[in-house]
Protein backbone atom coordinates (compact mmCIF):
# COMPACT_ATOMS: atom_id res chain seq x y z
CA UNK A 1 -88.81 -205.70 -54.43
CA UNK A 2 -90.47 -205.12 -57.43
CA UNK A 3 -89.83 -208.09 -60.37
CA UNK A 4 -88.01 -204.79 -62.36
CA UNK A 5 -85.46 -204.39 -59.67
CA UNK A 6 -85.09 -207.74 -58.89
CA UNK A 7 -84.06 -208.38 -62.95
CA UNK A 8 -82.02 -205.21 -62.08
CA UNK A 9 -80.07 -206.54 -59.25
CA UNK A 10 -79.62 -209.83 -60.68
CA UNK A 11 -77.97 -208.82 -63.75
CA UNK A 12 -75.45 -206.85 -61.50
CA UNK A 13 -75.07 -210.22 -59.96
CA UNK A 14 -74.57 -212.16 -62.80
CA UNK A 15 -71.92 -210.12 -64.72
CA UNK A 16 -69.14 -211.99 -63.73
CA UNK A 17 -70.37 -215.18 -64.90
CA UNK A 18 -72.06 -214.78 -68.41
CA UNK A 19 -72.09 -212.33 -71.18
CA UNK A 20 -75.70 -212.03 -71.29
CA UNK A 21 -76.68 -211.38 -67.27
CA UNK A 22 -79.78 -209.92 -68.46
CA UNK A 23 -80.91 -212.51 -70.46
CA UNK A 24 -79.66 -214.90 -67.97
CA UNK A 25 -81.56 -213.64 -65.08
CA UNK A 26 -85.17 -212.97 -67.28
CA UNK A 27 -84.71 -217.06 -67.64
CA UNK A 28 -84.11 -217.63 -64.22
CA UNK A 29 -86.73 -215.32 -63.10
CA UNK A 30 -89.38 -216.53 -65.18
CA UNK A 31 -88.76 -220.23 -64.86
CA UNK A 32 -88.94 -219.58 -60.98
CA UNK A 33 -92.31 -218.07 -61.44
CA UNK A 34 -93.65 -220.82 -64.38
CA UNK A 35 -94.69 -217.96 -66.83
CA UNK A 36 -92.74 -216.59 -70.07
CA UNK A 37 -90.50 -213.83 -70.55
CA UNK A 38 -93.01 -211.78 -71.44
CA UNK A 39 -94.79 -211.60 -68.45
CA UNK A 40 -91.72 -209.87 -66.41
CA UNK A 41 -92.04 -206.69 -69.13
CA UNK A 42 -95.65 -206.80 -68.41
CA UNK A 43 -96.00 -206.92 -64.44
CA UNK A 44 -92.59 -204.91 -64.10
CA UNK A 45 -94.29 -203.19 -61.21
CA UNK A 46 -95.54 -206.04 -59.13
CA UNK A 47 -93.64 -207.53 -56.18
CA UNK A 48 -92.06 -210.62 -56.07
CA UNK A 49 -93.28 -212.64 -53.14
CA UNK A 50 -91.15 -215.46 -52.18
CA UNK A 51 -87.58 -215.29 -53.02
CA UNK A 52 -86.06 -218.33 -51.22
CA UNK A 53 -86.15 -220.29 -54.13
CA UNK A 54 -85.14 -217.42 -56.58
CA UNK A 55 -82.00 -216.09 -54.37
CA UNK A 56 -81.31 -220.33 -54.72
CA UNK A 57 -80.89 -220.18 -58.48
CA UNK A 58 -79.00 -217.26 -58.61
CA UNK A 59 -76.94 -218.07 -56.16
CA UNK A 60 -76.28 -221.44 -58.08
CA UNK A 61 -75.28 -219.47 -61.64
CA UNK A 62 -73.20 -216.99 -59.39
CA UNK A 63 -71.19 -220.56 -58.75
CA UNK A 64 -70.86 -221.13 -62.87
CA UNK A 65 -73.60 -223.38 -62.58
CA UNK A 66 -75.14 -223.94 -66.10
CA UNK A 67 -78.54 -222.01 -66.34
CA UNK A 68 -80.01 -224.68 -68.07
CA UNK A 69 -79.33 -227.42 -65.05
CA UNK A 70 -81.02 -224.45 -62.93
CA UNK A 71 -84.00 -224.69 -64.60
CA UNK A 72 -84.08 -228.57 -66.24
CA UNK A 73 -85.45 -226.88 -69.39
CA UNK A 74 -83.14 -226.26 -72.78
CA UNK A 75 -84.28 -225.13 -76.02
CA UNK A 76 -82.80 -226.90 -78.85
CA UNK A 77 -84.01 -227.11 -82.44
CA UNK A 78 -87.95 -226.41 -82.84
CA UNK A 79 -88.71 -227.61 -79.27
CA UNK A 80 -87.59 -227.86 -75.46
CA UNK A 81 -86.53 -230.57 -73.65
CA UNK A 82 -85.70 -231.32 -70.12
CA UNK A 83 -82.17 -231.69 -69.06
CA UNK A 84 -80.32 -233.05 -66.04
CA UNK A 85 -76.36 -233.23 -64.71
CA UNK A 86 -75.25 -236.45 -66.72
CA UNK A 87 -76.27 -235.52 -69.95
CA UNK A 88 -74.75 -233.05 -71.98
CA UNK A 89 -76.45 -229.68 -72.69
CA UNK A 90 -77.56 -229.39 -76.61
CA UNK A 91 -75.80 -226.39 -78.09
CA UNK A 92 -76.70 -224.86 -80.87
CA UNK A 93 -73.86 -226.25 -83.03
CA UNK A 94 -75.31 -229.48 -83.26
CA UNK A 95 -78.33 -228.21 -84.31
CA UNK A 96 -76.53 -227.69 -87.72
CA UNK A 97 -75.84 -231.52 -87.47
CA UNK A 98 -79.67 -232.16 -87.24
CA UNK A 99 -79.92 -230.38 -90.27
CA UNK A 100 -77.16 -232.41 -92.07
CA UNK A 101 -78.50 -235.72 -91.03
CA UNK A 102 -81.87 -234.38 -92.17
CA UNK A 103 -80.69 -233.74 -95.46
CA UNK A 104 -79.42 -237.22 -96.09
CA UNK A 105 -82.30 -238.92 -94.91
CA UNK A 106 -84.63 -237.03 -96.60
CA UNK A 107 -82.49 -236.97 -100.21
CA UNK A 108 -82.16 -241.11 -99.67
CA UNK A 109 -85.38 -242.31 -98.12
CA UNK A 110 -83.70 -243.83 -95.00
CA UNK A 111 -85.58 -245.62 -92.65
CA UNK A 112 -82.90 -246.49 -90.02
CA UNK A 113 -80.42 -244.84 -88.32
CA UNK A 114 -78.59 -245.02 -85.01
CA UNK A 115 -77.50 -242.61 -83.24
CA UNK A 116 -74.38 -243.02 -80.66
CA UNK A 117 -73.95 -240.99 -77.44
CA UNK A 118 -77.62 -240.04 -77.78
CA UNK A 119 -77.21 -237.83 -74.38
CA UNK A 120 -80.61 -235.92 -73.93
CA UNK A 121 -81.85 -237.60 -76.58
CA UNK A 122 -82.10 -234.03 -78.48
CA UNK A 123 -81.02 -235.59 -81.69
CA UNK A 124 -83.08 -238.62 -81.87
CA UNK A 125 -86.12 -236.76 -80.49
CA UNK A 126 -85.79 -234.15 -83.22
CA UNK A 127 -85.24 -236.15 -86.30
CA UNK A 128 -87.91 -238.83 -84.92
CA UNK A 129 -90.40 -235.85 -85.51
CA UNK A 130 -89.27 -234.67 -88.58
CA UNK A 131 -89.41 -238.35 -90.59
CA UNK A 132 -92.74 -240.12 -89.09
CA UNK A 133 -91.12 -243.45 -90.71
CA UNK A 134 -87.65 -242.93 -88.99
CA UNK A 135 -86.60 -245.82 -86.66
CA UNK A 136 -83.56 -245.24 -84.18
CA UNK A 137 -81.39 -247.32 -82.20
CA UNK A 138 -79.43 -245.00 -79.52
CA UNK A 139 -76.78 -245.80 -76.94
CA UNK A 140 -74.96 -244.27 -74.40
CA UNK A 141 -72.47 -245.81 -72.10
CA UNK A 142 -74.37 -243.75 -68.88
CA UNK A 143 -77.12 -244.33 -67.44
CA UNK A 144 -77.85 -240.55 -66.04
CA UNK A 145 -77.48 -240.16 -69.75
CA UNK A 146 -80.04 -242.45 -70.94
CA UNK A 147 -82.48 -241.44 -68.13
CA UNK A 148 -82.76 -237.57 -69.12
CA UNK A 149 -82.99 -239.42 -73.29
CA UNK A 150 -85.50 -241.41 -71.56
CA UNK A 151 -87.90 -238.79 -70.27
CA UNK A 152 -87.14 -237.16 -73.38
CA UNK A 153 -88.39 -239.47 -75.58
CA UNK A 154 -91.66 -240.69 -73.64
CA UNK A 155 -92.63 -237.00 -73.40
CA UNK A 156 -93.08 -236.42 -77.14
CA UNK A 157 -94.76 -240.35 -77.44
CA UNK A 158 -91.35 -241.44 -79.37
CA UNK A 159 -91.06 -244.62 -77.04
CA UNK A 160 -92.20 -246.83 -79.98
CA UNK A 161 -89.44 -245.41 -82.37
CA UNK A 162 -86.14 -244.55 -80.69
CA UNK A 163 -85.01 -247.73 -78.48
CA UNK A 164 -82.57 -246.43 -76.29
CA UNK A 165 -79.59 -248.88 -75.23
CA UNK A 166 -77.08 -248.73 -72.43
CA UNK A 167 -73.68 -249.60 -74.10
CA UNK A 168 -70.46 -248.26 -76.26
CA UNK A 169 -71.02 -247.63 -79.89
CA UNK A 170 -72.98 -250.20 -81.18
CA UNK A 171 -71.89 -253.06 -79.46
CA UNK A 172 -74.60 -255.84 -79.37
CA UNK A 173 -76.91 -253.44 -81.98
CA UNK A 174 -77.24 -256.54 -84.03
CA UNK A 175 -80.28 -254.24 -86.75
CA UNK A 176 -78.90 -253.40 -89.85
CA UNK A 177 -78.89 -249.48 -89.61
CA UNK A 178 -78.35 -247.64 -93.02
CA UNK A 179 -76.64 -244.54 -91.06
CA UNK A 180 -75.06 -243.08 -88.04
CA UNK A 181 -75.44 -240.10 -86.10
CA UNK A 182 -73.28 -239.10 -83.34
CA UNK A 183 -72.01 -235.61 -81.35
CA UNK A 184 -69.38 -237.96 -79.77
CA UNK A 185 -66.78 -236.75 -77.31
CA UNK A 186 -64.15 -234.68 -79.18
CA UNK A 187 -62.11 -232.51 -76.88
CA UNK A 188 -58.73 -233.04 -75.92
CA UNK A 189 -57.91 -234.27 -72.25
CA UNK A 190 -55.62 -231.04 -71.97
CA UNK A 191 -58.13 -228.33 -73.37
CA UNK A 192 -58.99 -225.26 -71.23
CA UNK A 193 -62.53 -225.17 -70.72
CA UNK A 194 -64.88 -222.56 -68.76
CA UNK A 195 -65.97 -223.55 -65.51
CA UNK A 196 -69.70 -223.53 -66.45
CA UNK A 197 -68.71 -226.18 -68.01
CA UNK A 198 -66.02 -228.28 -66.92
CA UNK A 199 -66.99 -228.31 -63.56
CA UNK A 200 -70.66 -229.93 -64.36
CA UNK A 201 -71.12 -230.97 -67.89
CA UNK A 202 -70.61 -234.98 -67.78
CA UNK A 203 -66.48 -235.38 -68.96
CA UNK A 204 -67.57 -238.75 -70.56
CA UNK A 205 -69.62 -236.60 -72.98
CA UNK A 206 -67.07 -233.86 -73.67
CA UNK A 207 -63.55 -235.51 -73.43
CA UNK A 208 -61.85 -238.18 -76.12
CA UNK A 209 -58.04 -239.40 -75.90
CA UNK A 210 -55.20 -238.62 -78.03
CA UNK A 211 -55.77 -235.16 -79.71
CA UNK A 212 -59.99 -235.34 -78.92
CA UNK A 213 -60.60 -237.76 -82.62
CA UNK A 214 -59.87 -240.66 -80.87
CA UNK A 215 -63.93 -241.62 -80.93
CA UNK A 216 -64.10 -239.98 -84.28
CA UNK A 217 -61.91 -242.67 -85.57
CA UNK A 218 -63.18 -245.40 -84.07
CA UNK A 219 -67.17 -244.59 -85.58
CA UNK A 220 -65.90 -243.73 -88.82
CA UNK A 221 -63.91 -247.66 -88.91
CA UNK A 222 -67.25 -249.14 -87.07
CA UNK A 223 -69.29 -247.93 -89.79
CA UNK A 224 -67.13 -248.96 -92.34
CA UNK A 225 -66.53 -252.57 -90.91
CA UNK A 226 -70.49 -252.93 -91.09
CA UNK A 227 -70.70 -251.51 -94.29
CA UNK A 228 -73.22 -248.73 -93.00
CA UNK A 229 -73.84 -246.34 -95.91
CA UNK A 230 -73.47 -243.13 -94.39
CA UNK A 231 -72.01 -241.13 -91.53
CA UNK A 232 -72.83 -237.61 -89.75
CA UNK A 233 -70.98 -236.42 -86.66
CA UNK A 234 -70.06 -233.14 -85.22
CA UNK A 235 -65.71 -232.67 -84.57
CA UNK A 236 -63.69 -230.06 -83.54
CA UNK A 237 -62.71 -227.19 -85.32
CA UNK A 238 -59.19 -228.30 -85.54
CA UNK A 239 -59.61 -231.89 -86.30
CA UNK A 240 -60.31 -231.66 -90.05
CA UNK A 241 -57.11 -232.58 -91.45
CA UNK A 242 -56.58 -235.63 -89.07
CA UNK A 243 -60.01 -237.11 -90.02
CA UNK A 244 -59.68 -236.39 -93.55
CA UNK A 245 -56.41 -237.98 -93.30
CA UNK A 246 -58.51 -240.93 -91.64
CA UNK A 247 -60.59 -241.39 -93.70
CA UNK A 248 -58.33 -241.17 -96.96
CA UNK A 249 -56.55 -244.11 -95.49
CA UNK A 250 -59.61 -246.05 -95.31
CA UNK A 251 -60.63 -245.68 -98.72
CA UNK A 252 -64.26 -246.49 -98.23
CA UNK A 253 -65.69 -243.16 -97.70
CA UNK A 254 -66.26 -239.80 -99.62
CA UNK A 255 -66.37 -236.87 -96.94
CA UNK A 256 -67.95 -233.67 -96.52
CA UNK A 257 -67.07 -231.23 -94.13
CA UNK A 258 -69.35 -228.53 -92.75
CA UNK A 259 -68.97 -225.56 -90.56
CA UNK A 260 -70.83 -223.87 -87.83
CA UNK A 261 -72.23 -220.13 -87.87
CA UNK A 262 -68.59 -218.78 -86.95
CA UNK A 263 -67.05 -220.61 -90.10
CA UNK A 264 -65.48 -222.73 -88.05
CA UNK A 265 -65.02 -226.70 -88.95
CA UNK A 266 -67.71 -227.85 -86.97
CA UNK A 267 -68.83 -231.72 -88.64
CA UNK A 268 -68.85 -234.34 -91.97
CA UNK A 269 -70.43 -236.60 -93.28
CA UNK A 270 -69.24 -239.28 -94.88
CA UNK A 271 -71.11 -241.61 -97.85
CA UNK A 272 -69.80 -245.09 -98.85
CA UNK A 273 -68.05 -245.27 -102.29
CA UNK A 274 -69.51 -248.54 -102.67
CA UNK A 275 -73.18 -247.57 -103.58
């Protein structure tokens, strides 16, 4: 079979499963083979040799299993990274949080940040390469997590700057940190999810108690009790009025919410009234 009717066959395969089977199976196909997209339109009319290890992966994402586990590769930002089961896959909502964070440390010079439920590390890694100065501190409470943030880091030579710790929030994180990052876990226990990923993203990165602001809450009050200057997460789309309602109550922060590409409330950040 020829690597044009293989892509042909596989998107018939993969219909049920994604909304973009033919993008789906060019990724699959290509990582199998090491080479870029581009080479499949080229050699359309050459046969594909061994396709144990192909039928594998396809057989995997005809099972809802995240194309990006498949392959241990995800795009995110400017670069790729490699990715695991344990750590959450980077979407591209939270690339929008990058961009917030950015923005802040940029406009006010900071120096040190933290960043908790650091995952794959895409966060850290990115905003480590954008500010050459940035230092991070970065926890996770699992260790799968950390290991995938781990590879992560030592791949782009960011050991020396982002010190990754096993723990909750920032417990034992005695540096003074001037903000804090975090996509925490904000969906509600009861919320429908697809099987791609329910059944194999990590639910200790996904999942929060209460109505999904429960870890919200509690980093917005950390931050506050240590006086940290500023705050960036991503939220829900439907948690806006809760947090604002939050942090109203606490009197120590002004907010600003953001949304994502579908207008949707997507993040804030917050910035002490006390400066």
């Amino acid at each position: 079979m020829t690597l044009h009717q293989t892509l042909q066959t596989t998107t018939e395969r993969l219909k049920h499963v994604t909304d973009r089977p033919r993008l789906e199976a060019e990724i699959l196909l290509a990582s199998s083979l090491n080479v870029d997209r581009s080479f499949l339109l080229l050699h359309a009319d050459e046969e594909l040799k061994d396709t144990k290890g192909f039928e594998a992966w396809i057989e995997r994402r005809a099972n809802h299993e995240p194309v990006e586990y498949i392959t241990g590769r995800v795009s995110f930002y400017d670069i790729e990274l490699y990715i695991a089961p344990g750590a959450l896959i980077p979407r591209p909502e939270t690339e929008i949080l990058v961009e917030k964070a950015a923005e802040v440390i940029r406009a006010q010079g900071l120096t040190r940040i933290a960043e908790i439920g650091v995952g794959s590390g895409a966060v850290s890694v990115v905003l480590a390469r954008m500010f050459p100065r940035l230092r991070i501190v970065a926890s996770d409470i699992s260790e799968d997590a950390l290991a995938v943030a781990r590879r992560n880091v030592d791949s782009f030579g960011l050991e020396d700057r982002i010190a990754l710790r096993h723990m909750s929030l920032l417990d034992g994180i005695e540096e003074s940190v001037q903000m804090i990052v975090s996509n925490p876990p904000y969906v509600a226990r009861d919320a429908e999810l697809a099987p791609n990923v329910v059944d194999y993203e990590p639910h200790t990165a996904l999942f929060a108690e209460e109505q999904g602001d429960a870890l919200l809450r509690e980093i917005i009050a950390l931050a506050a009790d240590r006086g940290i200057g500023y705050v960036a997460c991503e939220m829900g789309y439907d948690q806006r009025e809760r947090i604002s309602a939050f942090v109203k109550q606490l009197g120590v922060y002004s907010v600003d919410f953001y949304t994502d590409l579908a207008d949707l409330d997507r993040g804030f950040v917050l910035e002490s009234n006390k400066k």
